[in-house]
C-alpha atoms as a PDB file:
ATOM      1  CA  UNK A   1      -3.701 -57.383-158.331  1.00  0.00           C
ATOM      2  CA  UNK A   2      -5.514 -60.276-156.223  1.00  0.00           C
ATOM      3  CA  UNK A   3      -5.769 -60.966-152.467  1.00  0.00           C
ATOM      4  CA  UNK A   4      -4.551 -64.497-151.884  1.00  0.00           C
ATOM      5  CA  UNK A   5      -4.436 -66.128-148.980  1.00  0.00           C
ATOM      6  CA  UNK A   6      -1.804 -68.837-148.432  1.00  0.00           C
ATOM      7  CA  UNK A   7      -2.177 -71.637-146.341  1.00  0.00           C
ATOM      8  CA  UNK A   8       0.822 -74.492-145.171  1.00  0.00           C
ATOM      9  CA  UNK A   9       2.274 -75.463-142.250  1.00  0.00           C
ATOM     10  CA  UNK A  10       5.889 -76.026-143.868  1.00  0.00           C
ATOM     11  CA  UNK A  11       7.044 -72.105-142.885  1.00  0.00           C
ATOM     12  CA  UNK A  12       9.742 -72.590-146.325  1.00  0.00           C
ATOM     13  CA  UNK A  13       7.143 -73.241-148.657  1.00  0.00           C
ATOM     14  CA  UNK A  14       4.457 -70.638-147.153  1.00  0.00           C
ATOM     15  CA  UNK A  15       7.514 -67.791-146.921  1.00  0.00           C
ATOM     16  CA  UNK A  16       8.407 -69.104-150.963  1.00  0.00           C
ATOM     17  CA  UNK A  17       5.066 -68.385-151.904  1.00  0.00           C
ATOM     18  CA  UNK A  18       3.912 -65.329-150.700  1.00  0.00           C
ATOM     19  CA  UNK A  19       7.378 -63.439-151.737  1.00  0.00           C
ATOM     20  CA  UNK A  20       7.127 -65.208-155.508  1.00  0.00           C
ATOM     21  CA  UNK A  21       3.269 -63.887-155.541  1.00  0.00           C
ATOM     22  CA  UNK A  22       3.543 -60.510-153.802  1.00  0.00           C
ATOM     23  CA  UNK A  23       6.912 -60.148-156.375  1.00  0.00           C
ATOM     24  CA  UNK A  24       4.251 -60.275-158.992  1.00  0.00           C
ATOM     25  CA  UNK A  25       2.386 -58.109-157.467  1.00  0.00           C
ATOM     26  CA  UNK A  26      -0.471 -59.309-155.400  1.00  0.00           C
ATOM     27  CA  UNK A  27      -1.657 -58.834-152.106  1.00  0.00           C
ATOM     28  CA  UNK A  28      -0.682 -61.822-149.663  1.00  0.00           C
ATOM     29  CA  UNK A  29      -1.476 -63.017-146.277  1.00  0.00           C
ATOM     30  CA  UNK A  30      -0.137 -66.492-144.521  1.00  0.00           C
ATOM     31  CA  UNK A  31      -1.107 -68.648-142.081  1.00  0.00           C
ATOM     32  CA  UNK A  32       0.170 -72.200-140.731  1.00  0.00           C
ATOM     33  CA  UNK A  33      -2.515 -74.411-140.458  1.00  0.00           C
ATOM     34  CA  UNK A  34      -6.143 -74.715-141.757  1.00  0.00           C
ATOM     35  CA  UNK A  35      -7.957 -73.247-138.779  1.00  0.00           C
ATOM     36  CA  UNK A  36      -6.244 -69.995-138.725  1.00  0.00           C
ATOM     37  CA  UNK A  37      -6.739 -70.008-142.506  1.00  0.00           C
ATOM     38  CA  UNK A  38     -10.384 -70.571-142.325  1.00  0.00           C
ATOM     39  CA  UNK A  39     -10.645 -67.588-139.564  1.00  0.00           C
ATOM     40  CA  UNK A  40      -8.780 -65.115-142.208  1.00  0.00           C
ATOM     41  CA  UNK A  41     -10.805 -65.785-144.651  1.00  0.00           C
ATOM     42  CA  UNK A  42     -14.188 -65.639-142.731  1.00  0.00           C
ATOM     43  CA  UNK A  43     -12.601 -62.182-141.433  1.00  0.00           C
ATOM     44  CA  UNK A  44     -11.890 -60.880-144.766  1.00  0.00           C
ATOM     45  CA  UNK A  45     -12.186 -63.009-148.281  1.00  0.00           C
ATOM     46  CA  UNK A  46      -9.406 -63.459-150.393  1.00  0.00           C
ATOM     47  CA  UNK A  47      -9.533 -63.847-154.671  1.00  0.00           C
ATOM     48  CA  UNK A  48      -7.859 -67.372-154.313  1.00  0.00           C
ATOM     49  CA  UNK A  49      -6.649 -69.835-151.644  1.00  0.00           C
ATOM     50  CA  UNK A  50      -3.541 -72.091-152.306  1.00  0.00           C
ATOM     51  CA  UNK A  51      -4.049 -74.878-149.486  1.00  0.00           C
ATOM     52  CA  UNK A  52      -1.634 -77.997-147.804  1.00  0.00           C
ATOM     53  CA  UNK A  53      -3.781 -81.142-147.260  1.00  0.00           C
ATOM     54  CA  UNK A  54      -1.716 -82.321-144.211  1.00  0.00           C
ATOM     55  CA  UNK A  55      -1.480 -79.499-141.688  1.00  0.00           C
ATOM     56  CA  UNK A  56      -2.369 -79.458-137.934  1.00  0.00           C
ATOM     57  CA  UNK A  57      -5.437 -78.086-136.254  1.00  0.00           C
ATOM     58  CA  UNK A  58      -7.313 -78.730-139.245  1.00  0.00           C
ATOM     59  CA  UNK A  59      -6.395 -80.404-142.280  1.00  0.00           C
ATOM     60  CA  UNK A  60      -6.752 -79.164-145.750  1.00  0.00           C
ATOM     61  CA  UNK A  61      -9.456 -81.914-146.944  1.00  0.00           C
ATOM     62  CA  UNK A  62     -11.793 -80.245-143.855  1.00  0.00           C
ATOM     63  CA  UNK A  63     -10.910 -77.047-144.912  1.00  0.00           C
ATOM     64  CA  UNK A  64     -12.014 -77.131-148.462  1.00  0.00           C
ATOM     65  CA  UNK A  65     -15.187 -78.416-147.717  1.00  0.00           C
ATOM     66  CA  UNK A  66     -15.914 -75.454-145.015  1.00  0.00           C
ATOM     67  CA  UNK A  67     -15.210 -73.074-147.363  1.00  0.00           C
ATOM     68  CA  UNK A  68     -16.670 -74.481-149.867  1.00  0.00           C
ATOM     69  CA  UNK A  69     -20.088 -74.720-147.842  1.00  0.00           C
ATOM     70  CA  UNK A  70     -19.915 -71.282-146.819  1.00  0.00           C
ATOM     71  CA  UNK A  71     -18.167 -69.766-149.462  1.00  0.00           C
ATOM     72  CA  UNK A  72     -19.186 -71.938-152.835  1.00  0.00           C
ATOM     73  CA  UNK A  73     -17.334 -69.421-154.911  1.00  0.00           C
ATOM     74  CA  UNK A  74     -14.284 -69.687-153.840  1.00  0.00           C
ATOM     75  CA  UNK A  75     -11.246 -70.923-155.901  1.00  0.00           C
ATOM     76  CA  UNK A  76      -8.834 -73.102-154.408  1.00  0.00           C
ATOM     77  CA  UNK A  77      -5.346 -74.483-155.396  1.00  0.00           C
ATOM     78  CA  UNK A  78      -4.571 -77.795-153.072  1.00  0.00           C
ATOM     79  CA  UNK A  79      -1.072 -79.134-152.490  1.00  0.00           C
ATOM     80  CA  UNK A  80       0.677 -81.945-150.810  1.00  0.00           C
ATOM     81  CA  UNK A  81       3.534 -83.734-150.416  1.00  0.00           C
ATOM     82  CA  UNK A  82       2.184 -86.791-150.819  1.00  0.00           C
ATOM     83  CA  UNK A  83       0.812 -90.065-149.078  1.00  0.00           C
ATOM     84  CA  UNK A  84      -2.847 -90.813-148.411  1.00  0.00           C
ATOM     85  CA  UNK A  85      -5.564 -90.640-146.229  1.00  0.00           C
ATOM     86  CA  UNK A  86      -8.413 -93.591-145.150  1.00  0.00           C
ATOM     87  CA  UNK A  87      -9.251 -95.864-147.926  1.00  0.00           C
ATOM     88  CA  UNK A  88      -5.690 -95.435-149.671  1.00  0.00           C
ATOM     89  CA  UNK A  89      -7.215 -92.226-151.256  1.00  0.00           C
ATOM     90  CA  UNK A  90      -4.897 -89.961-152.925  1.00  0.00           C
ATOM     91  CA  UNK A  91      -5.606 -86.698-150.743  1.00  0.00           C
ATOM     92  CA  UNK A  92      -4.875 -84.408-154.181  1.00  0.00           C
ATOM     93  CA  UNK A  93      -8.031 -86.836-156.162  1.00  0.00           C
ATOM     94  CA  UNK A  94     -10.115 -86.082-152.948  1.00  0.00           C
ATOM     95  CA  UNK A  95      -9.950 -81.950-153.043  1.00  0.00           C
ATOM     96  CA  UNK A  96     -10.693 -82.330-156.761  1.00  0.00           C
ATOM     97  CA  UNK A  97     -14.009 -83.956-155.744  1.00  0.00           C
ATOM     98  CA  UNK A  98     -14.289 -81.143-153.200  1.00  0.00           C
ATOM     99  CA  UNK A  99     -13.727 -78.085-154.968  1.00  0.00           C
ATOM    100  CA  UNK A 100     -10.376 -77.513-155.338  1.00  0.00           C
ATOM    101  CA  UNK A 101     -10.031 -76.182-158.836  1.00  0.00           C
ATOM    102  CA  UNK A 102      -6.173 -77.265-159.350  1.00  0.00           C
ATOM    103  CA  UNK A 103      -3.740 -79.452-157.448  1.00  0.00           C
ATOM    104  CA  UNK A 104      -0.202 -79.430-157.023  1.00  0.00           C
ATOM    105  CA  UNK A 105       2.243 -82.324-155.303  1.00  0.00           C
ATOM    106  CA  UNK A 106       5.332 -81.341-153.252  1.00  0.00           C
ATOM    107  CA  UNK A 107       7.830 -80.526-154.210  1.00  0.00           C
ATOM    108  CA  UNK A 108       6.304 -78.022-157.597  1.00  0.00           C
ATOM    109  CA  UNK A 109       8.198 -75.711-159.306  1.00  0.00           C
ATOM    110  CA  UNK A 110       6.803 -71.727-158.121  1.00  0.00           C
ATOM    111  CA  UNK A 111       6.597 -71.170-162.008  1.00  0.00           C
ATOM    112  CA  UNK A 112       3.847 -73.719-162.060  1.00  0.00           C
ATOM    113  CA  UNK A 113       1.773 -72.355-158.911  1.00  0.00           C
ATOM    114  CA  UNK A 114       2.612 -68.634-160.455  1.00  0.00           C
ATOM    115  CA  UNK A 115       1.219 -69.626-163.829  1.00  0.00           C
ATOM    116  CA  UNK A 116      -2.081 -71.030-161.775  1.00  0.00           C
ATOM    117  CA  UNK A 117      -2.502 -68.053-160.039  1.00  0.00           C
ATOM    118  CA  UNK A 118      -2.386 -65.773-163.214  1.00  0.00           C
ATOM    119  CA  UNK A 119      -4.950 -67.941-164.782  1.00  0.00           C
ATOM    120  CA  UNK A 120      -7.179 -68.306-162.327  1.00  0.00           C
ATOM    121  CA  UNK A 121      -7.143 -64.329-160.931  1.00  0.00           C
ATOM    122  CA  UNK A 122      -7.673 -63.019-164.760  1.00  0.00           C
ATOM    123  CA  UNK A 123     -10.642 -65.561-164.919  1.00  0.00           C
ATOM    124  CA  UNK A 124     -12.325 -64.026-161.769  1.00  0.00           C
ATOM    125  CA  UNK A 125     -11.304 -60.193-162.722  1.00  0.00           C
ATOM    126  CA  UNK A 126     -12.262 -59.977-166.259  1.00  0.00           C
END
């Protein structure tokens, strides 16, 4: 079992994902924007972080790179719904370049995420 610690504004998809990960048995904690998110994690780490790009209080882009600067371990599953940021940038290319170890674009199927997850939690427990 992993501690993972979900982060999206959209309440739907945040609710979707913690009950299809906690049904498979991990330990799951929320929160609706990228600040909060960064303050859960500080208070107590997490195995894996699945992440929104476009949130308020602080966006997803800022977000991976604070954790990644003070946490360079940490593995992080981006996702968006899409559109792009300065530059015509696809937001999804940019948290490749900043850590994010696998992206996902809105809508995903949960089976996708799920498989993710499983992958990425047996790589950091075994």
């Amino acid at each position: 079992m992993a501690r993972i610690l979900v982060v999206d504004d959209e309440e739907g998809i945040r609710t979707a994902l913690c009950a299809a990960l906690e049904h498979i048995g991990h330990e799951v904690v929320g929160a609706p924007d990228g600040e909060m998110g960064l303050r859960l994690y500080r208070e107590k780490p997490t195995d894996l972080v699945i992440l929104d790009i476009f949130m308020p209080e602080k966006e997803g882009l800022e977000a991976i790179m604070e954790l990644k600067r003070d946490f360079p371990d940490v593995k992080i599953i981006a996702i968006s719904g899409g559109g792009t940021v300065v530059g015509g940038w696809d937001p999804l290319t940019i948290a490749e370049h900043l850590g994010a170890v696998r992206t996902f674009t809105k809508p995903f199927a949960l089976k996708e995420i799920i498989e993710a997850v499983r992958e990425l939690v047996d790589v950091s427990t075994s």
